[in-house]
Protein backbone atom coordinates (compact mmCIF):
# COMPACT_ATOMS: atom_id res chain seq x y z
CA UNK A 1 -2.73 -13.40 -13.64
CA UNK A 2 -3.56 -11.61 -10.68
CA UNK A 3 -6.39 -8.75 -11.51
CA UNK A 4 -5.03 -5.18 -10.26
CA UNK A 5 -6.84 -4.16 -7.64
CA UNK A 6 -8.08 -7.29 -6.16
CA UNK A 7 -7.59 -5.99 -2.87
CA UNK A 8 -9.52 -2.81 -3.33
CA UNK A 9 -12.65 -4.71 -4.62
CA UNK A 10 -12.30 -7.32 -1.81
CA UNK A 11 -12.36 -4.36 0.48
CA UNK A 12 -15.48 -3.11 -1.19
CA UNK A 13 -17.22 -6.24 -1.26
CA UNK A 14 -16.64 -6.61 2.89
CA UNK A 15 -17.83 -3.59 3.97
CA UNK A 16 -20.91 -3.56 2.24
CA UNK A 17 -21.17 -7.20 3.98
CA UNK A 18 -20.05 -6.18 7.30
CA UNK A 19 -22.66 -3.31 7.47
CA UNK A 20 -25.31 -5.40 6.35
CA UNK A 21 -24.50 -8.05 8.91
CA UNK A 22 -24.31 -5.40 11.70
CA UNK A 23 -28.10 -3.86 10.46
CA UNK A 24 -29.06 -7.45 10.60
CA UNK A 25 -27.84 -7.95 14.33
CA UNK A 26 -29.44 -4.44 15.15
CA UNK A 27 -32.57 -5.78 14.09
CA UNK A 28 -32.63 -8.68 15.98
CA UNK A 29 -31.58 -7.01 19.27
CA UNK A 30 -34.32 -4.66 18.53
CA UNK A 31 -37.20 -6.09 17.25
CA UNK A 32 -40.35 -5.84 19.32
CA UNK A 33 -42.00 -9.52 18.11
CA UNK A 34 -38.20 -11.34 18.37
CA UNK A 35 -39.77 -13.70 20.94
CA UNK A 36 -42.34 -15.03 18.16
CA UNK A 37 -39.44 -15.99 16.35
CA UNK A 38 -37.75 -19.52 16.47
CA UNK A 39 -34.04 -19.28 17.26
CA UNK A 40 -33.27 -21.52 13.40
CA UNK A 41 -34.65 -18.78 11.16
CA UNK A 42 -31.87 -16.50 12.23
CA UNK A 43 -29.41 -18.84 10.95
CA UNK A 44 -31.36 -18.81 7.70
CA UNK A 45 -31.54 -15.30 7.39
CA UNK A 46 -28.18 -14.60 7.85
CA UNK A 47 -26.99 -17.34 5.47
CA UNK A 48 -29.49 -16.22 2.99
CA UNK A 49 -29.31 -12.97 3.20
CA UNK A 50 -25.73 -12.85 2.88
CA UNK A 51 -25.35 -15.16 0.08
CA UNK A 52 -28.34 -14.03 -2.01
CA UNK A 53 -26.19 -10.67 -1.94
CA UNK A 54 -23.24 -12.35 -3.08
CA UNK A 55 -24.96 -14.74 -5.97
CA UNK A 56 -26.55 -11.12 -7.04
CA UNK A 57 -23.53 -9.16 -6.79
CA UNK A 58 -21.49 -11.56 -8.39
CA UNK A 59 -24.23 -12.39 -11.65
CA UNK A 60 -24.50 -8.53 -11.67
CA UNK A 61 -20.10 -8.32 -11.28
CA UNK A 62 -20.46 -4.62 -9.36
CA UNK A 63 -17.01 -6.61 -7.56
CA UNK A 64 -15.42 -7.01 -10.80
CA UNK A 65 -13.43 -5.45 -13.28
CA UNK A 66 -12.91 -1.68 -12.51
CA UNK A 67 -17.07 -0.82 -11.89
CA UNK A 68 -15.78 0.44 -8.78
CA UNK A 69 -13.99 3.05 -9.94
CA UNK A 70 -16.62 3.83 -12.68
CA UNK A 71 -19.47 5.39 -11.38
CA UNK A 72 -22.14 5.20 -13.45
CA UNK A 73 -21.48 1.51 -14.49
CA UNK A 74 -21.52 0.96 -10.86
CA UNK A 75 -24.51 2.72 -9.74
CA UNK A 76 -26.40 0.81 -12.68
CA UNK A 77 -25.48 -2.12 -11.62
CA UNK A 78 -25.80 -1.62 -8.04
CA UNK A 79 -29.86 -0.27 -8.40
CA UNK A 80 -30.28 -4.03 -10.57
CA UNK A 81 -28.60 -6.02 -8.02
CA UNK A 82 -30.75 -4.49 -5.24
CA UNK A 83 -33.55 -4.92 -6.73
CA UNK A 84 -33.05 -8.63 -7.86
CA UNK A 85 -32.05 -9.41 -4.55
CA UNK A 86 -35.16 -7.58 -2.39
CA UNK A 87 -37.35 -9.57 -4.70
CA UNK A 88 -36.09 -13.20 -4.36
CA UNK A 89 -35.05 -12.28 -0.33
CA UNK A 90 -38.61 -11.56 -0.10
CA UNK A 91 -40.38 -14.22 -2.02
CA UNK A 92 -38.61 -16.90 -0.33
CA UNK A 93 -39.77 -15.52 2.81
CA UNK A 94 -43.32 -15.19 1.41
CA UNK A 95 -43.41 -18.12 -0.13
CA UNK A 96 -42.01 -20.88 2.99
CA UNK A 97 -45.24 -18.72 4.94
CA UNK A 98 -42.20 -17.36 7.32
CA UNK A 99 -45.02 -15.01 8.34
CA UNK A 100 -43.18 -13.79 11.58
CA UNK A 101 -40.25 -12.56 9.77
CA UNK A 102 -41.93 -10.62 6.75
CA UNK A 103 -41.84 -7.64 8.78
CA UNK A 104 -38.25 -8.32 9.76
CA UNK A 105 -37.16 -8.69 6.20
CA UNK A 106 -39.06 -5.96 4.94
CA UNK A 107 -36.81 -3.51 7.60
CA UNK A 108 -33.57 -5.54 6.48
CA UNK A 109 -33.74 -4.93 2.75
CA UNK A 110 -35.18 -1.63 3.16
CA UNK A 111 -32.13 -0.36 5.49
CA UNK A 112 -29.09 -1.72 3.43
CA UNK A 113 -30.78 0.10 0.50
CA UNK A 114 -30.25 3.01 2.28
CA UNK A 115 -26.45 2.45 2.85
CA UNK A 116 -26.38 1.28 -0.23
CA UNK A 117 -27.29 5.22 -1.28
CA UNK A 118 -25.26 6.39 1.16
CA UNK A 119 -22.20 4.76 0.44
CA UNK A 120 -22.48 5.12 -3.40
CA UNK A 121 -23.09 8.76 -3.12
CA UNK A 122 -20.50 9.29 -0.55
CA UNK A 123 -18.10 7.10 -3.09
CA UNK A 124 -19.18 9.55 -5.75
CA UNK A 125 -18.50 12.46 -3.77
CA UNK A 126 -14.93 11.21 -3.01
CA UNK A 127 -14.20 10.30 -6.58
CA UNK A 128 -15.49 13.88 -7.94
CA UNK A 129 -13.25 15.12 -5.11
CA UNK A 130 -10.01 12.78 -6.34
CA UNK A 131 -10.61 14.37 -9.85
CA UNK A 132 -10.74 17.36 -8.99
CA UNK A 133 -7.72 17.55 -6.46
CA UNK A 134 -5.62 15.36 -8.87
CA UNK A 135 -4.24 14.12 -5.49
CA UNK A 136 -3.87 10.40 -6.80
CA UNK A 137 -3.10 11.05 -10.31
CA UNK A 138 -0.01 9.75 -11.64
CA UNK A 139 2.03 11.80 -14.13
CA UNK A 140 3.12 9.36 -16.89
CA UNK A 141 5.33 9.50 -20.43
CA UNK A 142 5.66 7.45 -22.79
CA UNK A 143 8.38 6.37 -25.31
CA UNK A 144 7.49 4.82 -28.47
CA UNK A 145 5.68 5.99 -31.84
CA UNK A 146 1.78 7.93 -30.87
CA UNK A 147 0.40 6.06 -33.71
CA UNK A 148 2.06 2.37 -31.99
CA UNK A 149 0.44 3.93 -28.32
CA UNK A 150 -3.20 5.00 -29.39
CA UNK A 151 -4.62 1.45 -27.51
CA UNK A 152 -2.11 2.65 -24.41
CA UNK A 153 -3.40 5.88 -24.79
CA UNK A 154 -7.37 5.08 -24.78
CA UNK A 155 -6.73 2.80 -22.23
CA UNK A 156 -4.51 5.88 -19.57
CA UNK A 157 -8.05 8.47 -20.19
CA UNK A 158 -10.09 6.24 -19.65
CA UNK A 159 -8.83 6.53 -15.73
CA UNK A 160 -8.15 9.89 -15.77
CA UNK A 161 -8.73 10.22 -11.84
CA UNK A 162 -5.02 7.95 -11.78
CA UNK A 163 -2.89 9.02 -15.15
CA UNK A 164 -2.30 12.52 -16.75
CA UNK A 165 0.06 12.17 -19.83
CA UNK A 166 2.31 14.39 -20.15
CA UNK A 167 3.54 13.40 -23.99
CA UNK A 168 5.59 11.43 -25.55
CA UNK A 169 9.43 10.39 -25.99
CA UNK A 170 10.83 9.32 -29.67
CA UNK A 171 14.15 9.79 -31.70
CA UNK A 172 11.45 10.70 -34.85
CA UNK A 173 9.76 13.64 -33.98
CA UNK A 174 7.81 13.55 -37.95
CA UNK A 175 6.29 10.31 -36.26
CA UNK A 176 3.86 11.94 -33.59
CA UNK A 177 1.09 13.93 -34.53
CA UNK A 178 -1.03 12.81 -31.55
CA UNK A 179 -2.83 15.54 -29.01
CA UNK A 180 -0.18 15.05 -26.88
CA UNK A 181 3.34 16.47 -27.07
CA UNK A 182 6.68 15.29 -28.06
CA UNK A 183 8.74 16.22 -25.39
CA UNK A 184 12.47 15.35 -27.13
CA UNK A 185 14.66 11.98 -27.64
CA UNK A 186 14.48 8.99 -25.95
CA UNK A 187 18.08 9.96 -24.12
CA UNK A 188 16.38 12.74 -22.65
CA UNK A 189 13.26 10.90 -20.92
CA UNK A 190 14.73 10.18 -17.89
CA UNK A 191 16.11 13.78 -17.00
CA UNK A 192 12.34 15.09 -17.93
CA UNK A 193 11.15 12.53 -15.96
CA UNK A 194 13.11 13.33 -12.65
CA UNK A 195 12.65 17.25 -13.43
CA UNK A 196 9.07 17.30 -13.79
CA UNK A 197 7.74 14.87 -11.14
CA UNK A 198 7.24 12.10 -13.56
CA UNK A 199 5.65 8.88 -11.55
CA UNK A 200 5.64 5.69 -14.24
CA UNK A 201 7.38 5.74 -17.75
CA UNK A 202 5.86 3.84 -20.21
CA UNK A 203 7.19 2.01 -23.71
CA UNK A 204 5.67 0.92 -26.40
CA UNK A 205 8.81 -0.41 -27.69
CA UNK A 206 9.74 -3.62 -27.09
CA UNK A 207 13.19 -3.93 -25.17
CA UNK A 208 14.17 -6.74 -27.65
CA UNK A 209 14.45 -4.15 -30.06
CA UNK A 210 16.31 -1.66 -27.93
CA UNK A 211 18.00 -3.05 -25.48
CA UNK A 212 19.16 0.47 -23.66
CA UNK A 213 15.54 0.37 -22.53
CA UNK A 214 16.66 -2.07 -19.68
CA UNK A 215 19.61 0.30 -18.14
CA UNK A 216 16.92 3.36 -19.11
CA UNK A 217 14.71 1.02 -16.88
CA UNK A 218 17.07 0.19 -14.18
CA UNK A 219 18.27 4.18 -13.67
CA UNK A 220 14.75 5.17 -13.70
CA UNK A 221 13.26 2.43 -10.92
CA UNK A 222 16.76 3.95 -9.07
CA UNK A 223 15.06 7.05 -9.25
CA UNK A 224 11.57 5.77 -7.76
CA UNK A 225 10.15 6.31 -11.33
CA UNK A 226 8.17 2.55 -12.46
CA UNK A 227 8.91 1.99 -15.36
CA UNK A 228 6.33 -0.32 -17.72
CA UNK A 229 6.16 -1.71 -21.24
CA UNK A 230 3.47 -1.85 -23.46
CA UNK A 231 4.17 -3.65 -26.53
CA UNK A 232 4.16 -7.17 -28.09
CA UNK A 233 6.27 -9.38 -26.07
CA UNK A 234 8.87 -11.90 -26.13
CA UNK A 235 9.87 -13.91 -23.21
CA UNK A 236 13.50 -12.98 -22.78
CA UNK A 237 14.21 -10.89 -20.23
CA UNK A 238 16.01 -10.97 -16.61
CA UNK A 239 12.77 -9.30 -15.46
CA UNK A 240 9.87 -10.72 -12.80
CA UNK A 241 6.93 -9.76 -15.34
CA UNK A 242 3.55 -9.34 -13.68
CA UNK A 243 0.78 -8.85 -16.80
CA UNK A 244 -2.04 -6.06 -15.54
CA UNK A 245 -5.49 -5.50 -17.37
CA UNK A 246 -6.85 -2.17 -16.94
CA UNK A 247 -10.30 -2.38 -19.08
CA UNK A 248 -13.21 -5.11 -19.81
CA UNK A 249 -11.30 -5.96 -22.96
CA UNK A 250 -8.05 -7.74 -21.21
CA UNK A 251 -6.52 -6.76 -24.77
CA UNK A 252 -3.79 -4.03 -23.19
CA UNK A 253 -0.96 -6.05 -21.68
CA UNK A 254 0.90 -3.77 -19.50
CA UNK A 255 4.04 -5.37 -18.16
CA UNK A 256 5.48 -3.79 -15.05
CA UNK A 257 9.44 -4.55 -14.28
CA UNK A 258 9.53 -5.90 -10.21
CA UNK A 259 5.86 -5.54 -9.78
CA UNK A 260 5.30 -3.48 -6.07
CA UNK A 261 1.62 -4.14 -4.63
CA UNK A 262 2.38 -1.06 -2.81
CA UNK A 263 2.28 1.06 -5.75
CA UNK A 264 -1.01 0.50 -6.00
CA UNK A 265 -3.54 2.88 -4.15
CA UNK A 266 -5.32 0.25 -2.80
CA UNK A 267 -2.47 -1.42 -1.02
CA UNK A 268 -1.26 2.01 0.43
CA UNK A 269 -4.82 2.44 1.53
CA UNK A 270 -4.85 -0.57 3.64
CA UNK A 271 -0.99 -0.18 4.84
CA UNK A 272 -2.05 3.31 5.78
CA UNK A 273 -5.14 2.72 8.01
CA UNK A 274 -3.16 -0.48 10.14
CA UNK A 275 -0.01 2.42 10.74
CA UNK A 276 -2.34 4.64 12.47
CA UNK A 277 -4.27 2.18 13.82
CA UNK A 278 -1.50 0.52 15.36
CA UNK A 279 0.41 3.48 16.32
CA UNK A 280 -2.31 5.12 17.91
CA UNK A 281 -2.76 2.44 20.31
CA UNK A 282 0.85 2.02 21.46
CA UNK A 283 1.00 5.74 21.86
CA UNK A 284 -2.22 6.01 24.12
CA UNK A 285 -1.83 3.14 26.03
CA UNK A 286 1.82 2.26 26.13
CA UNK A 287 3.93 5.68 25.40
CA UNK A 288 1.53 7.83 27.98
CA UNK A 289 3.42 6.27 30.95
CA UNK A 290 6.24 4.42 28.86
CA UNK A 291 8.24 8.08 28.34
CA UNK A 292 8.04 9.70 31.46
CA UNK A 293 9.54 6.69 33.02
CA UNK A 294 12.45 6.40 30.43
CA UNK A 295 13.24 10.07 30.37
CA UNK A 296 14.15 9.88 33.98
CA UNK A 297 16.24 6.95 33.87
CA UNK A 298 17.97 8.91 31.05
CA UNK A 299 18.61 11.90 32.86
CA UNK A 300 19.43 10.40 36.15
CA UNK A 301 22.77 8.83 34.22
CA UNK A 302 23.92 11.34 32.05
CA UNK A 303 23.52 14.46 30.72
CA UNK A 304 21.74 15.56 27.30
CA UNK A 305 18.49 15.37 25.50
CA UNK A 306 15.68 12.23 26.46
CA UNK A 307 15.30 11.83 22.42
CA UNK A 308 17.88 11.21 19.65
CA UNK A 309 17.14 13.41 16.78
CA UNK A 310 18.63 12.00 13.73
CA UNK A 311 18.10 12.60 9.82
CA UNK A 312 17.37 9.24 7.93
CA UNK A 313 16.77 8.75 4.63
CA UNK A 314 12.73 8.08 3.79
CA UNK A 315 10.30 7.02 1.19
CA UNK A 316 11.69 8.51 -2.60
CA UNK A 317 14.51 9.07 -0.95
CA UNK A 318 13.58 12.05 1.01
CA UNK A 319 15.00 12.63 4.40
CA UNK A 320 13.18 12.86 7.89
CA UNK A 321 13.56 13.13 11.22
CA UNK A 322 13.84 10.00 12.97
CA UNK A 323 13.24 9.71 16.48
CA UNK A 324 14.56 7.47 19.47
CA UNK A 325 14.80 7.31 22.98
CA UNK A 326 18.71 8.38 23.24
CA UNK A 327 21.23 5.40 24.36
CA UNK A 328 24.42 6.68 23.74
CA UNK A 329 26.69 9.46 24.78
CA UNK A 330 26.00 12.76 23.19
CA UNK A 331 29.30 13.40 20.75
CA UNK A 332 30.09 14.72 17.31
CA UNK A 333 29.98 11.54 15.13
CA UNK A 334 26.73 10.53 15.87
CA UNK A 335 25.55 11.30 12.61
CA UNK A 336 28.11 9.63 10.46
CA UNK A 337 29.40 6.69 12.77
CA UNK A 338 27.40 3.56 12.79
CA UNK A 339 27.23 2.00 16.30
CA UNK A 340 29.05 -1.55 17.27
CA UNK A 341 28.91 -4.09 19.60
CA UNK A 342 31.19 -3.04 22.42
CA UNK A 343 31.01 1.05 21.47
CA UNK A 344 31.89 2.87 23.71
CA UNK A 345 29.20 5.38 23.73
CA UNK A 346 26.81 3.36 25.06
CA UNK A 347 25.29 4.34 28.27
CA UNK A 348 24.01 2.07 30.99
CA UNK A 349 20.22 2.58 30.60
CA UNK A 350 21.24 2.67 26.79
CA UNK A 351 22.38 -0.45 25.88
CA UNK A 352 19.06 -2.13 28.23
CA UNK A 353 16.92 0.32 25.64
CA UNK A 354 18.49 -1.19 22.45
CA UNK A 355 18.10 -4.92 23.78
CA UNK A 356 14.81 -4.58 24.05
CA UNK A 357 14.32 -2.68 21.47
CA UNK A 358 12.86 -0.09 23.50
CA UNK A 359 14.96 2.84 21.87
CA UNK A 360 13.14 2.82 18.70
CA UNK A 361 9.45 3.06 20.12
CA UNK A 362 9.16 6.69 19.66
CA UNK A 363 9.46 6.41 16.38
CA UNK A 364 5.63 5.06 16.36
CA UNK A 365 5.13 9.33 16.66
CA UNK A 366 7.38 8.89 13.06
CA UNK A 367 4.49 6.49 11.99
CA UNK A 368 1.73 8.13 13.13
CA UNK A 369 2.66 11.53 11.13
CA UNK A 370 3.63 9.43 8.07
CA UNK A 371 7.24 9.51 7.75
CA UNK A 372 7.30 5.70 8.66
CA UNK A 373 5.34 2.49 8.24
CA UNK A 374 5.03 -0.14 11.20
CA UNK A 375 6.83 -2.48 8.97
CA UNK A 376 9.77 -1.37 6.02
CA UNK A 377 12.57 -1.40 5.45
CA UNK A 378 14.71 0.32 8.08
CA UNK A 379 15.69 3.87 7.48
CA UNK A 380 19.39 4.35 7.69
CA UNK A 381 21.52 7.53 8.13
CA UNK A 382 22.33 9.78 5.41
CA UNK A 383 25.78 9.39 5.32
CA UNK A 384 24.58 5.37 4.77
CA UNK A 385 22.74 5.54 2.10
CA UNK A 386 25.25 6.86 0.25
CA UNK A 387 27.81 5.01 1.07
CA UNK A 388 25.81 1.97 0.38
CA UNK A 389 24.37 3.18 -2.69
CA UNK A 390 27.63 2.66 -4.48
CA UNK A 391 28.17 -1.31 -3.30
CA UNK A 392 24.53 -2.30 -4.67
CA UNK A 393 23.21 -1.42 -7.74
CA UNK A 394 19.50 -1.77 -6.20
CA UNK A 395 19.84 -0.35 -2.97
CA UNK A 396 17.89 2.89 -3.65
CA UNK A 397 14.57 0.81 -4.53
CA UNK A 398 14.23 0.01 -1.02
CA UNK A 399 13.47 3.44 -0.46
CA UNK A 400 10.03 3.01 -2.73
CA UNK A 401 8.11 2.42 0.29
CA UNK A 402 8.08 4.08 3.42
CA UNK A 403 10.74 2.92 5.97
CA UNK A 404 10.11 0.80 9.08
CA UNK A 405 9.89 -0.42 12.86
CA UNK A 406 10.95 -3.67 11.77
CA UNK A 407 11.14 -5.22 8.69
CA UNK A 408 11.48 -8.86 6.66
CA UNK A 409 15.46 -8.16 6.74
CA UNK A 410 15.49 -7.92 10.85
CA UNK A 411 13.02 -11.20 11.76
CA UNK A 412 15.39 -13.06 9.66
CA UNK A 413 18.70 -11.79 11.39
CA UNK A 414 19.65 -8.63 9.05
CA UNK A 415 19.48 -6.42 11.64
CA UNK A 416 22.02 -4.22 13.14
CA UNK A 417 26.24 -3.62 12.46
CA UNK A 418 26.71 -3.99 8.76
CA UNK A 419 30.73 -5.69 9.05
CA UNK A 420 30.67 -6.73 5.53
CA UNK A 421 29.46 -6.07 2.20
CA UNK A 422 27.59 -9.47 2.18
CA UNK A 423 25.39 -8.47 5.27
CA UNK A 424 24.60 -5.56 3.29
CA UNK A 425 23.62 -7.49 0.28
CA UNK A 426 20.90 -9.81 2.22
CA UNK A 427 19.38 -6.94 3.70
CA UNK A 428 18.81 -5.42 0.18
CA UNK A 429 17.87 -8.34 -0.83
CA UNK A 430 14.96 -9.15 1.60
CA UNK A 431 13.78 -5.56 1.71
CA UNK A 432 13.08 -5.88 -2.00
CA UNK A 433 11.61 -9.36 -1.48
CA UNK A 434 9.19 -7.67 1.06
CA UNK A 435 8.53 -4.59 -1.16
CA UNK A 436 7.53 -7.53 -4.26
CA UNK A 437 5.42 -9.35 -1.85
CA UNK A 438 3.97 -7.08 0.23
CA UNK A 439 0.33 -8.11 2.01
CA UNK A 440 -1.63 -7.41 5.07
CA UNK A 441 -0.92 -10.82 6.83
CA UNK A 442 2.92 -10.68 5.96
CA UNK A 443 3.07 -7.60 7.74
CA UNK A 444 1.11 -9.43 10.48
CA UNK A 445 3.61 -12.03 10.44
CA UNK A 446 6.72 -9.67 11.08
CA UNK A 447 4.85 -7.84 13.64
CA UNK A 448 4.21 -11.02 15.92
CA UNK A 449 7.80 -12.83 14.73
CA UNK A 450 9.26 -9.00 15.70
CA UNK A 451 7.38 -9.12 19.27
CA UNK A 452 8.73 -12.66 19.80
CA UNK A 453 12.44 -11.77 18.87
CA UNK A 454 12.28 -9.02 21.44
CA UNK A 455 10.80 -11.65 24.60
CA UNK A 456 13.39 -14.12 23.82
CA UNK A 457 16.54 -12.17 23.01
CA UNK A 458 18.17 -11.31 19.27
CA UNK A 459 22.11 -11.67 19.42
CA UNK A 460 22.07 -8.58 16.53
CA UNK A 461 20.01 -6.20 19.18
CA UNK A 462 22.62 -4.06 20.26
């Protein structure tokens, strides 16, 4: 079982070591008496130094668990580990009679303690700011008896930065009498939920015992609502299960239906900060002189507009405007026709653009302001997403995550003219598989395999 937010606490644990490493290089490149120093003890600092931390760190578990999003457990444990590891860092020192580096050391410890403060201040800061904002708390409900939820329940305040309940669901009301309201029949849930802004449902009631839960479940994940269960339970089910522990205990099993690593703040975090990273860079150093060139190629053959302006459907299903260098004719049906192999709307300087994929890089401006991700699932037009809502009862949970450049479907040949409904079907199908098994280096991977595909030709690039 994969702990929650692994990724945010392996984030966490590097930059603390990446800063330390760069006040360690500082130091060296600065030191007055570096020349009395043989060129081995580096080595041994830096191995050390670095894995003193980590043996402290680890013994002391400020990387474990959920210390980083509890403040005053973290802090605690953060002053002990310090503290632990100045002594030993300096004894050993000390003790081998390294006299030329005591001085060294003594700046080294004494500088990551003050990032150390820095950091866990500024992280304190942040997290009084989160609470106070609410702007990463998650409005939940849950179905089920209060007096069956009360472990749920402890479990949801104890994060109250990332879950406000709003009450509870039941066909009893006489069985609540918890602080928090009953808010009607179990029928009703889903209508509240979509209403009222409703992020995750959760159910103390095992599906085994009701089986409408699963449709209840499928309409709401159609909705972009997760939808989790909370109770005792058996193995029967059609469901991917992942099993999350949000406490020290491990004694609140909280089973999520099609698990999304994206969901997680965390993984949007980290998805987030390579978008405008990448997007940044392609704008500056490739768009600056890439668009003035294009535009005039445009205009020389035909008349209209440089960019296509088009309405797609984004993240939660909420429509944006998509941008692309134009390649077709300007005409009527742009918005509702999808474009084929030999259309006839295709201009000249067009139909190079789409080969190359060259059409869709102003849509890095899309990524930039947040409508779109580097890598998604593609956005398609209005009129398509309804359409192919109705041939595939999961097609709306692509739309959990943002939209795309490029995406697992396209690298492995979804891309393009949808002809029949089976070419449909795959693309769903991968998008989903990406939004399951989302990471950093899969992205990576289907941002090189994408820049390859363009150099050597795709036969669906038109």
């Amino acid at each position: 079982m994969k702990p929650k937010h692994a990724p945010a606490k392996f984030s966490f644990l590097f930059v603390d070591l990446f800063v330390f490493n760069v006040i360690h290089l500082i130091l060296i490149a600065h030191m007055d008496n570096m020349m009395n120093i043989q060129a081995h003890y580096y080595t041994l600092l830096i191995v050390f130094n670095n894995m003193g931390w980590l043996i402290c760190s680890h013994v002391a578990g400020i990387y474990t668990h959920n210390k980083i999003y509890m403040l005053k457990e973290l802090l605690n444990h953060t002053f002990i580990t310090y503290l632990f590891f100045a002594l030993t860092t300096w004894l050993f020192f000390d003790l081998n009679f390294l006299v030329d580096t005591i001085n060294f050391v003594l700046l080294d410890v004494i500088w990551f303690g003050l990032f150390l403060l820095i950091s866990r201040m500024a992280m304190m800061c942040i997290v009084k700011f989160i609470e106070k904002t609410g702007i990463f708390r998650k409005r939940v409900v849950i179905i089920g008896n209060a007096m069956h939820a009360s472990p749920l329940i402890e479990q949801l305040e104890k994060k109250q930065i990332f879950y406000e309940i709003k009450g509870f669901f039941g066909d009893n009301e006489n069985n609540f009498n918890s602080k928090y309201s009953w808010l009607g029949k179990i029928n009703d849930c889903l209508t509240y939920a979509k209403n009222n802004n409703i992020s995750e449902i959760y159910s103390v009631i095992s599906p085994d015992k009701m089986h409408e839960l699963y449709s209840l479940a499928d309409d709401a994940q159609n909705n972009f609502i997760k939808f989790k269960f909370a109770p005792h339970f058996s193995t029967h089910s059609k469901y991917k299960y992942s099993f999350e522990f949000d406490n020290n205990d491990n004694n609140i099993p909280i089973i999520s239906l099609n698990p999304e690593p994206l969901a997680e703040i965390s993984g949007q975090l980290q998805k987030r900060s390579f978008d405008i990273i990448f997007s940044s860079l392609v704008i500056v150093f490739i768009l600056s002189w890439l668009i003035p060139i294009i535009a005039v190629l445009i205009k020389m053959e035909s008349e209209g507009p440089v960019f296509f302006k088009q309405y797609r459907t984004g993240k939660n299903n909420r429509p944006f405007l998509c941008l692309k260098f134009r390649s077709l004719k300007v005409s009527d049906d742009a918005d509702i026709k999808q474009v084929t192999e030999n259309d006839g709307r295709y201009t000249r300087v067009g139909k190079f653009l789409r080969r190359t994929n060259l059409d869709e890089f102003p849509q890095f401006f899309n990524v930039l302001a947040g409508d779109m991700s580097v890598v998604g699932s593609r956005p398609h037009m209005l009129k398509h997403t309804e359409d192919y809502s109705r041939l595939h009862g999961s097609y709306m949970q692509r739309h959990s995550i943002k939209p795309g450049l490029t995406g697992w479907a396209q690298i492995n040949g979804y891309r393009g003219e949808i002809k029949v409904d089976e070419q449909l079907i795959q693309r769903v199908e991968h998008d989903l598989w990406y939004i399951k098994n989302w990471n950093f280096w899969l992205d990576m991977r289907i941002v090189l395999q994408t820049l390859s595909s363009t150099f050597k030709g795709d036969k669906n690039a038109y």
